[in-house]
C-alpha atoms as a PDB file:
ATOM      1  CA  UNK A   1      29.945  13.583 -49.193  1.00  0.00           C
ATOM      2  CA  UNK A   2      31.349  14.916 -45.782  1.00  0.00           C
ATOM      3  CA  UNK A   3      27.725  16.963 -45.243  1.00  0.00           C
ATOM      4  CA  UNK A   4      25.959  13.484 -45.685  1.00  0.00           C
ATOM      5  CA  UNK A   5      28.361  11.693 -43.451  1.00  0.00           C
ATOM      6  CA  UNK A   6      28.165  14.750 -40.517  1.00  0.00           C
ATOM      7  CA  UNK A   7      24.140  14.118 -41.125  1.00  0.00           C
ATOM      8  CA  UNK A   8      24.884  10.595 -40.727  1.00  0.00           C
ATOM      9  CA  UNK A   9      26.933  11.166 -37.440  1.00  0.00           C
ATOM     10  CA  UNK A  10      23.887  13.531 -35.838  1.00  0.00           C
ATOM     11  CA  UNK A  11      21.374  11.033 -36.710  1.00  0.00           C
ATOM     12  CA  UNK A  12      23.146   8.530 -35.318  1.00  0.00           C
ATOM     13  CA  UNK A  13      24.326  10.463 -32.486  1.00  0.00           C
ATOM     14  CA  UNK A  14      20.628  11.291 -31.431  1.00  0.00           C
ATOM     15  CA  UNK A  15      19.562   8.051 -31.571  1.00  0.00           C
ATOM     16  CA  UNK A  16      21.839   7.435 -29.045  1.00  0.00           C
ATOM     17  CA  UNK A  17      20.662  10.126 -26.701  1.00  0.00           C
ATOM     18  CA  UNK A  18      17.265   9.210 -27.536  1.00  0.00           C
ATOM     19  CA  UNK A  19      17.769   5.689 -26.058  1.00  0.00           C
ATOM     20  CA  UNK A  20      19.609   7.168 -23.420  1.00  0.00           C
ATOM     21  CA  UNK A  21      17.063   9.006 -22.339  1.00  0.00           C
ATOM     22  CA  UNK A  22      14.705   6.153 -22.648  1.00  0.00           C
ATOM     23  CA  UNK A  23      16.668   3.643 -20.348  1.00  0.00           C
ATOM     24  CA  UNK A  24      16.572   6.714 -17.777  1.00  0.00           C
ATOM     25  CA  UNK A  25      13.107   7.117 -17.684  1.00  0.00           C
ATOM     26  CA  UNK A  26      12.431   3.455 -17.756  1.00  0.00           C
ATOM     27  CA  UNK A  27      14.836   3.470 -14.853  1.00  0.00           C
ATOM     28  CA  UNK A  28      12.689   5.856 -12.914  1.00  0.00           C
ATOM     29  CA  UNK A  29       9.599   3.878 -13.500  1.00  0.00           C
ATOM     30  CA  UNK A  30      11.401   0.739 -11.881  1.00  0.00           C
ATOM     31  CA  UNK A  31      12.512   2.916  -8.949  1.00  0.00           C
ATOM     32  CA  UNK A  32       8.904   4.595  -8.593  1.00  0.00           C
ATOM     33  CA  UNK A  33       6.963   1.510  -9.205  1.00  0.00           C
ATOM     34  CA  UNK A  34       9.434  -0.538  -6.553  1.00  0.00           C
ATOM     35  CA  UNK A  35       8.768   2.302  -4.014  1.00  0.00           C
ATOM     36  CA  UNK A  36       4.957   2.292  -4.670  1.00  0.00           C
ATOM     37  CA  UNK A  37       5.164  -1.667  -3.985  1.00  0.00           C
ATOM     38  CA  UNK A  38       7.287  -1.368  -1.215  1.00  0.00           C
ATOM     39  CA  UNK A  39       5.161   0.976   0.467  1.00  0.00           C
ATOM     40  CA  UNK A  40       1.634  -0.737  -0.159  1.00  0.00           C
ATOM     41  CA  UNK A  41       3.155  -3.633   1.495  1.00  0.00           C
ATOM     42  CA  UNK A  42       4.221  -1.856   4.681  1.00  0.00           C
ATOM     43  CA  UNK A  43       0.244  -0.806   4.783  1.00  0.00           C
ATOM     44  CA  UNK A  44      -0.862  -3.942   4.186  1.00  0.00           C
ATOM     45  CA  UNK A  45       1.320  -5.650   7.059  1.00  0.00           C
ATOM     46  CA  UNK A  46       0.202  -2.444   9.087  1.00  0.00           C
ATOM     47  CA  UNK A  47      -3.004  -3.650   8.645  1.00  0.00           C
ATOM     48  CA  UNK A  48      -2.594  -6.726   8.960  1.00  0.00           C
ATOM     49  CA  UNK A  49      -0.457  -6.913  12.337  1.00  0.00           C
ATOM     50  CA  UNK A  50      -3.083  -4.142  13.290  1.00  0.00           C
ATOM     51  CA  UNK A  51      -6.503  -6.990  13.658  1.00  0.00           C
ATOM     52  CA  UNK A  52      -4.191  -9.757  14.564  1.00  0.00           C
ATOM     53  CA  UNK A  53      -3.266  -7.805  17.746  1.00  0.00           C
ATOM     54  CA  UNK A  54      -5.937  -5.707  18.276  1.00  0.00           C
ATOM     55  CA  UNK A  55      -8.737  -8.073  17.018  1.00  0.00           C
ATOM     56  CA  UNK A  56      -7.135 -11.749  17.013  1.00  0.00           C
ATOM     57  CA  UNK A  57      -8.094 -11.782  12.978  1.00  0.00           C
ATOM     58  CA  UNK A  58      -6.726 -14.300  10.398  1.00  0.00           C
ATOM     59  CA  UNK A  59      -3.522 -12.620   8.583  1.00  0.00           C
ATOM     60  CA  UNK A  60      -6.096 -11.910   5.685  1.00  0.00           C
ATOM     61  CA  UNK A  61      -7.196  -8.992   7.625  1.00  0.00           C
ATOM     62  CA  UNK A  62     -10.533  -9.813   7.726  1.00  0.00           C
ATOM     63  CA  UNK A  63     -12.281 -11.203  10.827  1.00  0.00           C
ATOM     64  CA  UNK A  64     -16.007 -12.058  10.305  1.00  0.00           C
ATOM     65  CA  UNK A  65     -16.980 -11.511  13.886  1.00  0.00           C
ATOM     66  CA  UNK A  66     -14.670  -7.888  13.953  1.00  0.00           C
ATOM     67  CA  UNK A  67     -17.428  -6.616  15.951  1.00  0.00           C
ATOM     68  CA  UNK A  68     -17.792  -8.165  19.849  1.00  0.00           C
ATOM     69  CA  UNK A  69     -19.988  -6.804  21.868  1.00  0.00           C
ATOM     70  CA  UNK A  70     -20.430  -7.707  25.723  1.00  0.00           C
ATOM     71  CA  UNK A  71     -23.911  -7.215  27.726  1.00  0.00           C
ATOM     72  CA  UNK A  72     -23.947  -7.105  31.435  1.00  0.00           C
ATOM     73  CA  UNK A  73     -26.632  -6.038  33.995  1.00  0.00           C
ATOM     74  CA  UNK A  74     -25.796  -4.730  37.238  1.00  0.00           C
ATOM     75  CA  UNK A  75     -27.376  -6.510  40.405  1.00  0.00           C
ATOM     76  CA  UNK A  76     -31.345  -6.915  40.311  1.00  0.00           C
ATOM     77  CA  UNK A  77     -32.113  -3.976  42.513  1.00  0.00           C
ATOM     78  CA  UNK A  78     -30.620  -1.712  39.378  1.00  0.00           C
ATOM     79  CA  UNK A  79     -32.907  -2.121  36.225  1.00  0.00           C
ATOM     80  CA  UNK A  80     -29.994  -1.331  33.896  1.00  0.00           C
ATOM     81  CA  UNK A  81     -28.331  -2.727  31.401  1.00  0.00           C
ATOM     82  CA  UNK A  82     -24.892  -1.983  29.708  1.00  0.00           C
ATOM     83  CA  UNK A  83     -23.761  -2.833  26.187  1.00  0.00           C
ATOM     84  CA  UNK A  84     -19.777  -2.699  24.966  1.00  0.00           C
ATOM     85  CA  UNK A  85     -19.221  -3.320  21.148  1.00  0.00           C
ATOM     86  CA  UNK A  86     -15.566  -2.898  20.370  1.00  0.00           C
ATOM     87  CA  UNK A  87     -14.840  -1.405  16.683  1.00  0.00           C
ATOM     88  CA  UNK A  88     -11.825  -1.105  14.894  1.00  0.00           C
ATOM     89  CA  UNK A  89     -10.944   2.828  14.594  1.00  0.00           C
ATOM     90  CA  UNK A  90     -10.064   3.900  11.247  1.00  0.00           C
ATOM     91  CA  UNK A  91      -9.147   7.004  11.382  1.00  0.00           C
END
């Protein structure tokens, strides 16, 4: 009867560390999955702050007329022209 009851006990005892274990590695996916969150968010405001500065875009980021280009001439007596297209850089 005791070797059935110390069986008992180990079982019982490992189903314990077992679920330990489990609310550790579920802990560790909250953690990662918080960080992973947290850090996509600080891109996306990146971004986002990024055209609304450097491009006067809508806080979606996306800014239909993202490319402005400006055309100029220099006086008549010069037969050339000049074209400026500001792009966002990527990189």
């Amino acid at each position: 009867m005791s070797q059935r009851s110390h069986l008992l006990k180990r079982r019982r005892n490992r189903a314990t560390a077992r679920r330990q274990i489990s609310d550790e590695e579920k802990n560790e996916k909250k953690e990662r999955a918080e960080r992973y969150y947290e850090k996509n968010k600080q891109k996306k405001n990146f971004i986002t702050n990024y055209f609304q500065i450097n491009e006067g875009a809508s806080t979606s980021g996306v800014n239909q007329g993202a490319s402005t280009s400006t055309e100029f001439s220099t006086s008549p007596e010069f037969a050339t022209t000049a074209t400026f297209s500001t792009l966002p850089d990527f990189t």
